[in-house]
Protein backbone atom coordinates (compact mmCIF):
# COMPACT_ATOMS: atom_id res chain seq x y z
CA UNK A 1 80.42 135.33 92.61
CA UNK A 2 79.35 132.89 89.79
CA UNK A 3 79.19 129.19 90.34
CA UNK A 4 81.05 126.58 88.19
CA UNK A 5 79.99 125.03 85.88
CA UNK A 6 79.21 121.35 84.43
CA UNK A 7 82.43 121.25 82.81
CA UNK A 8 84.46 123.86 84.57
CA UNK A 9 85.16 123.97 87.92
CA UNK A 10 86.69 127.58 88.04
CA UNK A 11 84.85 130.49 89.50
CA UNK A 12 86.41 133.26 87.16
CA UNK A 13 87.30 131.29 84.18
CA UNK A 14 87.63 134.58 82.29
CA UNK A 15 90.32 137.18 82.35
CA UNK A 16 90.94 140.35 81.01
CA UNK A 17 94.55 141.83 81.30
CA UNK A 18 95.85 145.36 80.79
CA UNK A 19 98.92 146.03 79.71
CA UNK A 20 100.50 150.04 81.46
CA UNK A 21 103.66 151.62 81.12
CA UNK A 22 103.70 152.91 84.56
CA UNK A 23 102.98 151.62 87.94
CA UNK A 24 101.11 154.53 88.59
CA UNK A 25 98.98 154.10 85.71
CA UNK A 26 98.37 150.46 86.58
CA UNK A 27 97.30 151.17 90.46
CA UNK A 28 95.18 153.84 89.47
CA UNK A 29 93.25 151.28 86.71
CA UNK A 30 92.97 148.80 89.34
CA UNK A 31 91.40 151.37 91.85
CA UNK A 32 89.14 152.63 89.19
CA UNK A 33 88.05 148.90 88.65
CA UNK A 34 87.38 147.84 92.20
CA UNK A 35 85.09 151.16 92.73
CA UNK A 36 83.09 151.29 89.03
CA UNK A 37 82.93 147.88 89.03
CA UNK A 38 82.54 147.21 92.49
CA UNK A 39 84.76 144.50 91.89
CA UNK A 40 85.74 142.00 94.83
CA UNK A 41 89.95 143.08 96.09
CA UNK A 42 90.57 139.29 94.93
CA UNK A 43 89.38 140.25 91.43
CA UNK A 44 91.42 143.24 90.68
CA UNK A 45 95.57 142.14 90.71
CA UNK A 46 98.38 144.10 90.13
CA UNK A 47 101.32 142.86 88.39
CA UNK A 48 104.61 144.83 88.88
CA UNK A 49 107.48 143.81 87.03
CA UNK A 50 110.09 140.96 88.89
CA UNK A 51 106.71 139.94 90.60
CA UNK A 52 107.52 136.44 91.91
CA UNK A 53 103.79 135.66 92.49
CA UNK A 54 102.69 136.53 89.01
CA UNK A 55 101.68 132.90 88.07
CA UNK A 56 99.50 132.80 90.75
CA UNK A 57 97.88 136.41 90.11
CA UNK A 58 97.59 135.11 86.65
CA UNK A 59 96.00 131.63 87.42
CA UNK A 60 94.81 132.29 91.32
CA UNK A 61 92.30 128.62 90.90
CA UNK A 62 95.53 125.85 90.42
CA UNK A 63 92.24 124.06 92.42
CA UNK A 64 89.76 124.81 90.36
CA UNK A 65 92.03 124.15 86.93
CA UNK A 66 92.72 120.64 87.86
CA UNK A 67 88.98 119.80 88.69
CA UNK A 68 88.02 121.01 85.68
CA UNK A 69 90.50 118.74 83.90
CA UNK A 70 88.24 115.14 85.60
CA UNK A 71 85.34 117.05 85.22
CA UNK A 72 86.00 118.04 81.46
CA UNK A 73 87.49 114.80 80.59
CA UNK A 74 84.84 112.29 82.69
CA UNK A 75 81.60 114.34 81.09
CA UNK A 76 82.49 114.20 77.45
CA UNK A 77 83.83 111.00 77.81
CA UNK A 78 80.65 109.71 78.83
CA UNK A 79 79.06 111.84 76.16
CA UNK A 80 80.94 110.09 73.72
CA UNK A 81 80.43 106.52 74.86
CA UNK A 82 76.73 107.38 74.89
CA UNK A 83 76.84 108.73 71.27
CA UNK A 84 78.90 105.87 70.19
CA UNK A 85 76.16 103.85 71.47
CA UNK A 86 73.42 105.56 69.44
CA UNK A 87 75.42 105.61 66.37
CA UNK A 88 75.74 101.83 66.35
CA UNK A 89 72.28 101.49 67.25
CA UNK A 90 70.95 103.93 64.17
CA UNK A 91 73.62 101.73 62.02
CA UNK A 92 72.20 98.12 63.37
CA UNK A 93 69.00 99.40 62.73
CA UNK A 94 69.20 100.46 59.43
CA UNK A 95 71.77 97.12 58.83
CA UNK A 96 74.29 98.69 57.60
CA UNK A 97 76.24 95.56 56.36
CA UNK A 98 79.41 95.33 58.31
CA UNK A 99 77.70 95.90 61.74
CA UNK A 100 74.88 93.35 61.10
CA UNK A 101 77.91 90.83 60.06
CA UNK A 102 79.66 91.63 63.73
CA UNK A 103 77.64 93.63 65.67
CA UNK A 104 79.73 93.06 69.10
CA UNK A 105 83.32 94.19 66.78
CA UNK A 106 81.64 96.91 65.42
CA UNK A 107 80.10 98.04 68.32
CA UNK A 108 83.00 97.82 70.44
CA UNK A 109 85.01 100.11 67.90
CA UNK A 110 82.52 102.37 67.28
CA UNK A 111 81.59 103.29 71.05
CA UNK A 112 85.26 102.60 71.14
CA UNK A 113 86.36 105.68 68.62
CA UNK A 114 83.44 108.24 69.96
CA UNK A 115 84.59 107.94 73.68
CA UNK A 116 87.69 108.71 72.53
CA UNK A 117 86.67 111.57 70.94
CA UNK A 118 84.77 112.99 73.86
CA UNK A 119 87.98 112.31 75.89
CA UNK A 120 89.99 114.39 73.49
CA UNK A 121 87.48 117.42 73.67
CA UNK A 122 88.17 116.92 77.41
CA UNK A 123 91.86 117.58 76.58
CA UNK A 124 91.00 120.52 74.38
CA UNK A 125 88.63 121.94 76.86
CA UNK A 126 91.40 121.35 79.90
CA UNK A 127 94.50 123.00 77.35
CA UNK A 128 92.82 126.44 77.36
CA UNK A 129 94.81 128.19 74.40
CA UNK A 130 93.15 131.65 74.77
CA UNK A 131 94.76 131.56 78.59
CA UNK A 132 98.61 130.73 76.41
CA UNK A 133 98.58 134.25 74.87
CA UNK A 134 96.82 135.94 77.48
CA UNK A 135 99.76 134.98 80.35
CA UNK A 136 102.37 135.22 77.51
CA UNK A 137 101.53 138.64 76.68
CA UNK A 138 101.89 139.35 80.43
CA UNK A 139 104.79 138.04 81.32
CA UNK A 140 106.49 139.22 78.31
CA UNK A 141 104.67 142.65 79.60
CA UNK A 142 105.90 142.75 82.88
CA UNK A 143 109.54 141.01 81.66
CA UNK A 144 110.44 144.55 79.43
CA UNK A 145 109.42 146.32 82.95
CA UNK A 146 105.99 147.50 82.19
CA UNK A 147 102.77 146.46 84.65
CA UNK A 148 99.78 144.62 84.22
CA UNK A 149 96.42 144.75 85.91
CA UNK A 150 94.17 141.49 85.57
CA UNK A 151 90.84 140.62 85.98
CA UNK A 152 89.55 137.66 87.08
CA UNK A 153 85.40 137.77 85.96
CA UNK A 154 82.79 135.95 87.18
CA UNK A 155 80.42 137.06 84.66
CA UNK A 156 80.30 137.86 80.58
CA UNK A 157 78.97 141.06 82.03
CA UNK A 158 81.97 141.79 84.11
CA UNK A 159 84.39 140.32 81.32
CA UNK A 160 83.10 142.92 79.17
CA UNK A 161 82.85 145.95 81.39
CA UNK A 162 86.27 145.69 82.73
CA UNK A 163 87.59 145.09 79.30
CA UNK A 164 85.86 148.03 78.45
CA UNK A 165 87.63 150.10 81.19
CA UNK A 166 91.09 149.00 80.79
CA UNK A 167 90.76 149.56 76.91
CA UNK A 168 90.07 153.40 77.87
CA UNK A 169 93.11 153.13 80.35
CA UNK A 170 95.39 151.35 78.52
CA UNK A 171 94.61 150.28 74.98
CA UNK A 172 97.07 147.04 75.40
CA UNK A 173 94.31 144.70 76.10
CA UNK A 174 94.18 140.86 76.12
CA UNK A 175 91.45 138.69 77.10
CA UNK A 176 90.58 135.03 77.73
CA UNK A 177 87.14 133.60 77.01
């Protein structure tokens, strides 16, 4: 199992899904993971069609999701104050006119307007867009009665092998980052 990270507080914050036409196909891709892969049974899920828990299969760390969110949002924000603060620094020093004229105005707005910016990378980093088409593509999947097996990697390594697999198994493959 890989640990978290700075910014992220989910353990698999990859995923690789598999899109099958049959539930036969899909159980046997899922066995085939767990045993080449030596995968972990939490790791491997199958997704039948009308599946009621396929959010959570999907997105199994609601936990970890949300921590990453203060963690994502708290560290760049910092990051960004602290830039801010160099920048006017590097501008006082080289008097740059309008911050020598009000240094406390300017260096309110410009510590201001960075730790904003690190707050919004926060945002971006929390919003996850490769996860959109990733659980769209399922759904949709599994909505037109086909199956899905995901996999939730701890690794690069594991992202890529089991994409790998499923590629030879299926061929409808979508991944997350």
């Amino acid at each position: 199992m890989s640990e978290p990270g700075l910014l992220s507080a989910e353990v698999a914050a990859s995923k690789v899904a598999a899109i099958f036409v049959s539930v036969e196909g899909a159980r046997a891709a899922a066995t085939r993971l767990r045993d080449e892969l030596k995968l972990e049974a939490a790791q491997v899920q199958l997704i039948l069609p009308g599946d009621r828990r396929a959010g959570r299969r999907l997105e199994p760390e609601s936990h970890g999701i949300f921590l990453t969110l203060l963690r994502a949002h708290a560290a760049l924000g910092i990051a960004g104050a602290v830039v801010g603060l160099a920048v006017f620094a590097a501008m006082y020093a080289f008097g740059v006119p309008f911050v020598v004229a009000s240094p406390m105005l300017a260096g309110v707005a410009i510590v201001f307007l960075a730790t904003m910016a690190g707050l919004m990378l926060g945002g971006l980093m929390t919003l996850r867009p490769d996860h959109d088409v990733y659980i769209q593509k399922v759904r949709e999947a599994c909505g037109e009665g086909r199956s899905a097996v995901v996999v939730h990697a701890y690794t690069p390594e594991q992202r890529a092998q089991a994409q790998e697999l499923l590629e030879g198994a299926s061929g409808d493959v979508v991944s997350t980052f």
